[in-house]
N, C-alpha and C. Protein backbone atom coordinates (compact mmCIF):
# COMPACT_ATOMS: atom_id res chain seq x y z
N UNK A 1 47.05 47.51 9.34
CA UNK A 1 46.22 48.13 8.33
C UNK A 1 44.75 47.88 8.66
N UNK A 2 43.91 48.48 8.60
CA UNK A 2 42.67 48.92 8.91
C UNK A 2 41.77 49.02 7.58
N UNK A 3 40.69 48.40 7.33
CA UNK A 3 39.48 48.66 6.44
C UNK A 3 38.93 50.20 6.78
N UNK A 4 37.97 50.52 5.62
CA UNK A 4 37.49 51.46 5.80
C UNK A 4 36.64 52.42 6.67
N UNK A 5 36.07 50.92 7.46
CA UNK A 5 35.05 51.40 8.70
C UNK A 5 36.38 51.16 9.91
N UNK A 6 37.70 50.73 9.57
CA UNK A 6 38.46 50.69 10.92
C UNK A 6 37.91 49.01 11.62
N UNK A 7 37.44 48.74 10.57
CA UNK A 7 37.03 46.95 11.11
C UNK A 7 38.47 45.96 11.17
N UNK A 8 39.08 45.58 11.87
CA UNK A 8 40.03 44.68 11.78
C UNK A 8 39.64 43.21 12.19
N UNK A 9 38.67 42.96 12.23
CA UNK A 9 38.46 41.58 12.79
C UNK A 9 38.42 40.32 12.00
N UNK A 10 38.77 40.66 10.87
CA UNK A 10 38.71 39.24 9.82
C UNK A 10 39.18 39.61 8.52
N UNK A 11 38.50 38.94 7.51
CA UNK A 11 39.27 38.85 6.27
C UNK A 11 37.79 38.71 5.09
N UNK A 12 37.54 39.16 4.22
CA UNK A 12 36.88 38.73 3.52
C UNK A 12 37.55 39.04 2.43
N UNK A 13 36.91 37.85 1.25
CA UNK A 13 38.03 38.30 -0.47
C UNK A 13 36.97 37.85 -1.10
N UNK A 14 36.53 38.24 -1.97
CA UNK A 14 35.65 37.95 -3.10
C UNK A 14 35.68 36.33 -3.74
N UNK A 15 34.55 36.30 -3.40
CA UNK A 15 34.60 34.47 -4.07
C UNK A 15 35.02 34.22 -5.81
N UNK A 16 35.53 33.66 -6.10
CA UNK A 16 36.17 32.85 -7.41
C UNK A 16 34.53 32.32 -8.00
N UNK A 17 35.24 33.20 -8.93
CA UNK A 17 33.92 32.97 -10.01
C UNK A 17 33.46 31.26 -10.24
N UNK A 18 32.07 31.19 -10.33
CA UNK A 18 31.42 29.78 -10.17
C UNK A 18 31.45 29.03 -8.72
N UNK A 19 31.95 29.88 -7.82
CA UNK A 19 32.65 28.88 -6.59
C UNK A 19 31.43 28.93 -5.50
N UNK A 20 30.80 29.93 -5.67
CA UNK A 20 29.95 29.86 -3.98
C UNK A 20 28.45 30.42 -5.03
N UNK A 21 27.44 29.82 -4.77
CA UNK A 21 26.22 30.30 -4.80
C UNK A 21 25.46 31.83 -4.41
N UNK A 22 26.30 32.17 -3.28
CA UNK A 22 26.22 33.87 -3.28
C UNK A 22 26.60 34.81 -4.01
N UNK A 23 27.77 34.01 -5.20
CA UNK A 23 28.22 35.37 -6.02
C UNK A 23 27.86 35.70 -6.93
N UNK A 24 26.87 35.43 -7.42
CA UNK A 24 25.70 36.40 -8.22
C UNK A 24 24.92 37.49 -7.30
N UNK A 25 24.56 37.44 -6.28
CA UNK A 25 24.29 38.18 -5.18
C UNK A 25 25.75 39.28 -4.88
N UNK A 26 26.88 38.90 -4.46
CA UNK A 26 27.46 39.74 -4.67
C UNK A 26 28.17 40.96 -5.89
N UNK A 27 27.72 40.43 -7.07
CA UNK A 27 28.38 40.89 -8.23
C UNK A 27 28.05 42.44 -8.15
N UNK A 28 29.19 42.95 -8.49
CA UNK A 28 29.18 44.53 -8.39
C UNK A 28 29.38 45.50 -6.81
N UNK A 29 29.05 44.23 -5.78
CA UNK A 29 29.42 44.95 -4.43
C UNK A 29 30.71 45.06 -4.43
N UNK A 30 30.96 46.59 -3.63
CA UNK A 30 32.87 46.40 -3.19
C UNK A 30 33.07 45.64 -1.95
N UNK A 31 34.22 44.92 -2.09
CA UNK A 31 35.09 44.04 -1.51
C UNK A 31 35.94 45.04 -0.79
N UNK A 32 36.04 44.68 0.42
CA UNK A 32 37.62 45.12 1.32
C UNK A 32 37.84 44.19 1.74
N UNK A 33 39.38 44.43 2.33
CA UNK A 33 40.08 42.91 2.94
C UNK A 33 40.58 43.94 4.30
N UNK A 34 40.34 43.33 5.21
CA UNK A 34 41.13 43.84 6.47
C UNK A 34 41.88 42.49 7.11
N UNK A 35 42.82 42.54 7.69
CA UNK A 35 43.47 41.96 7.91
C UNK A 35 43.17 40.95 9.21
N UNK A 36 43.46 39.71 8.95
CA UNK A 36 42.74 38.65 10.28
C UNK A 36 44.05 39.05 11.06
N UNK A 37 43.61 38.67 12.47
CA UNK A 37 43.55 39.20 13.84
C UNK A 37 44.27 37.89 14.53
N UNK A 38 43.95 36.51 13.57
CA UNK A 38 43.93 35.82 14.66
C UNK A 38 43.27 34.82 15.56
N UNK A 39 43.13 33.91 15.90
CA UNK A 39 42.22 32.71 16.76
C UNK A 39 42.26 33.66 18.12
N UNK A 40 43.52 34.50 18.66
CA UNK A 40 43.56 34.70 19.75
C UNK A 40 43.36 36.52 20.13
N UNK A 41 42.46 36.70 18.89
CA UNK A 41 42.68 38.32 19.03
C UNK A 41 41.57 38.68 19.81
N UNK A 42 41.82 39.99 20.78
CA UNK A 42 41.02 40.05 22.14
C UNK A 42 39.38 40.73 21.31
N UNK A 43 38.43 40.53 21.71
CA UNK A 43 37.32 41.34 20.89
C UNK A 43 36.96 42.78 22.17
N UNK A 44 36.27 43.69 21.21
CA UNK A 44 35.94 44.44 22.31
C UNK A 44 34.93 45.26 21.68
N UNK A 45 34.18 46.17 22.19
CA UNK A 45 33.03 46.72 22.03
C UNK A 45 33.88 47.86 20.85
N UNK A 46 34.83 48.11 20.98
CA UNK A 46 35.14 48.96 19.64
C UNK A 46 35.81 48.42 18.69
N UNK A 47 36.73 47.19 18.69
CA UNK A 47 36.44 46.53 17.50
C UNK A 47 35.29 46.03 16.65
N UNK A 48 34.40 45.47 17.79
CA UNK A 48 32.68 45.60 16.86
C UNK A 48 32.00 46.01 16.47
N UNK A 49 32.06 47.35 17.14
CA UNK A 49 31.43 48.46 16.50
C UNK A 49 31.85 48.74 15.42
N UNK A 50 33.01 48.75 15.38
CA UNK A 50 33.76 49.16 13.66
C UNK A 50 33.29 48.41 12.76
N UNK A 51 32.99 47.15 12.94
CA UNK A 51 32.65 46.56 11.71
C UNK A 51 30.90 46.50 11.37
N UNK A 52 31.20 46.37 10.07
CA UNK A 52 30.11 46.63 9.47
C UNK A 52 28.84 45.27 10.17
N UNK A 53 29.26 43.93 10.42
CA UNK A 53 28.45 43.00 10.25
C UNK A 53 29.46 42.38 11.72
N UNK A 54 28.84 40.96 12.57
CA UNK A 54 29.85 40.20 12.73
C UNK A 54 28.59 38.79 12.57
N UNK A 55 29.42 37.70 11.92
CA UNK A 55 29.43 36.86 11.38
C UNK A 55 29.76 35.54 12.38
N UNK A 56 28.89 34.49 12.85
CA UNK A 56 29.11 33.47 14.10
C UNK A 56 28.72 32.70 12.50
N UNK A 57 30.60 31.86 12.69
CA UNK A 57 30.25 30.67 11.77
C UNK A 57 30.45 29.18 12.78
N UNK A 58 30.98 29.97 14.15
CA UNK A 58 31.17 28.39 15.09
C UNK A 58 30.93 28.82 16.35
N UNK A 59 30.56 27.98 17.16
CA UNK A 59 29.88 28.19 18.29
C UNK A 59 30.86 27.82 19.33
N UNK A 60 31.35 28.74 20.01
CA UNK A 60 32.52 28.56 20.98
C UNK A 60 32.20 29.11 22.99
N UNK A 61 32.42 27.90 23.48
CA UNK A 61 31.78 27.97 24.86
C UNK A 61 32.30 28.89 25.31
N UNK A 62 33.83 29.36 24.98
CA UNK A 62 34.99 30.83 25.27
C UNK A 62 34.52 32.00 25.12
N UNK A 63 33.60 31.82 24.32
CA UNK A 63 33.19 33.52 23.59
C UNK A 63 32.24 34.07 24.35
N UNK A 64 32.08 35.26 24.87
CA UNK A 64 31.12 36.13 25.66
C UNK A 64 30.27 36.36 24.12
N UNK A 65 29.06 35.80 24.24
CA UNK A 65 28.01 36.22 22.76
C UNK A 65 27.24 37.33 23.15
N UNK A 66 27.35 38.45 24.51
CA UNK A 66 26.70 39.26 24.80
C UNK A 66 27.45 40.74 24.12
N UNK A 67 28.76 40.43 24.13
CA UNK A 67 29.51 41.74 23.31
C UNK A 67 28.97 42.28 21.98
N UNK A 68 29.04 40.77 21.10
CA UNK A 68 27.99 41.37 19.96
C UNK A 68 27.12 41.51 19.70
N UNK A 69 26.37 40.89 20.54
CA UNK A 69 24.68 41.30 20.42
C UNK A 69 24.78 42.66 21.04
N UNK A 70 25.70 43.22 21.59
CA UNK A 70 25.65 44.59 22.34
C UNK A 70 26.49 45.53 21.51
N UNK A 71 27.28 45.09 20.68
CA UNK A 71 27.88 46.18 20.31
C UNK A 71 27.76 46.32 18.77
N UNK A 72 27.35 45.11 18.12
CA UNK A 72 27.05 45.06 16.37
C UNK A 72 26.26 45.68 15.40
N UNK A 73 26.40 46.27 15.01
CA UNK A 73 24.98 46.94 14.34
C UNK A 73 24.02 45.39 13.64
N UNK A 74 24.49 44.32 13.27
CA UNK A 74 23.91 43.63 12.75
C UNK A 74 24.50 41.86 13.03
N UNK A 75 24.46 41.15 13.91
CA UNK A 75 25.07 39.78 14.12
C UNK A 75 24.23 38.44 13.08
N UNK A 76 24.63 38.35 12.34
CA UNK A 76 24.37 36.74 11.31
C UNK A 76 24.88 35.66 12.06
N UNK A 77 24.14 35.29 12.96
CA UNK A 77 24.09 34.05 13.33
C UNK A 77 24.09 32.45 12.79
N UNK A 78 24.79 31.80 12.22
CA UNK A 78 24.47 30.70 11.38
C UNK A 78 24.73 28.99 12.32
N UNK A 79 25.14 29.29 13.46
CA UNK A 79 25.01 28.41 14.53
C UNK A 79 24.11 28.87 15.70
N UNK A 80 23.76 29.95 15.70
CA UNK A 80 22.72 29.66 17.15
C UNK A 80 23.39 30.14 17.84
N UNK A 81 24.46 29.95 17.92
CA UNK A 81 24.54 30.47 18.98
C UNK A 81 24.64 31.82 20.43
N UNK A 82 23.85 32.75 19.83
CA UNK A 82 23.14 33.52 20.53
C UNK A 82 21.84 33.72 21.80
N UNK A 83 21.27 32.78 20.68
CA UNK A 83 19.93 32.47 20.90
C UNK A 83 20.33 31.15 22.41
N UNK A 84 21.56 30.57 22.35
CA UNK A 84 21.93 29.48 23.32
C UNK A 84 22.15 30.35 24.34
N UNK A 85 22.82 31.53 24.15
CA UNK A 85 23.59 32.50 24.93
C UNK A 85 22.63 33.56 25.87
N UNK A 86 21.50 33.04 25.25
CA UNK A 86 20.11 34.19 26.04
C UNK A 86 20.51 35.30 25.19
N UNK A 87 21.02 35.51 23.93
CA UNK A 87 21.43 36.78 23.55
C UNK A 87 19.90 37.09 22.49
N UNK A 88 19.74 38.01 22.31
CA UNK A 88 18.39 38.38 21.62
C UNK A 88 18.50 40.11 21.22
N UNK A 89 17.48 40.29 20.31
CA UNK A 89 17.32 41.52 19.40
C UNK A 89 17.36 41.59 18.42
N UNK A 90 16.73 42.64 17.83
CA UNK A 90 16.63 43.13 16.35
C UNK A 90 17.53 43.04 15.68
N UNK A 91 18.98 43.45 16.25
CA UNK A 91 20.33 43.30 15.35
C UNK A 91 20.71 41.90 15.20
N UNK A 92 19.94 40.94 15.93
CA UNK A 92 20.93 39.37 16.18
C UNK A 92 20.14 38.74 14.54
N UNK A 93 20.27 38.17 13.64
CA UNK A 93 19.56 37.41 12.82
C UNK A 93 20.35 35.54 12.54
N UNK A 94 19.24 34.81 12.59
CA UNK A 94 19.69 33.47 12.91
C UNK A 94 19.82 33.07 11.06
N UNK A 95 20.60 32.58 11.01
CA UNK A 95 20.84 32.03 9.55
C UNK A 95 21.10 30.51 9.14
């Protein structure tokens, strides 16, 4: 099963009321859930493209960080690790 943009690379679910500091920020956005993939699911320039965002919550020496800085419309960086990766641009943002 496939999200709306055809993003399969993860999972997001709406945070539980009182639980995360962002969900007043989210209130009223729609939620989709696409289905996780996996620790071992292959990435590729058209799975990333499909998705709306991709999201670095851990910094992994395995991961080519040039795919998404190349193929994302928008990468949230919250470890750096891009910026470790020589990866750079307008779409990369460090968080």
């Amino acid at each position: 099963m496939q999200g709306a943009s055809g993003c399969r690379a993860g999972v997001r679910h709406p945070p539980a009321s009182g639980s995360s500091p962002v969900a007043p920020v989210l209130a009223g956005t729609p939620v989709r859930s696409v289905p996780y993939l996996g620790p071992k699911a292959a990435l590729s320039h058209e799975v990333i493209s499909a998705c709306d965002a991709v999201l670095i919550m851990t910094d992994h020496d395995s991961i080519d960080y040039q795919l998404p800085g190349k193929s994302a419309e928008i990468v949230i960086d919250t470890r750096n690790a891009c910026a470790r990766a020589g990866v750079a641009g307008s779409n990369v943002v460090k968080a």
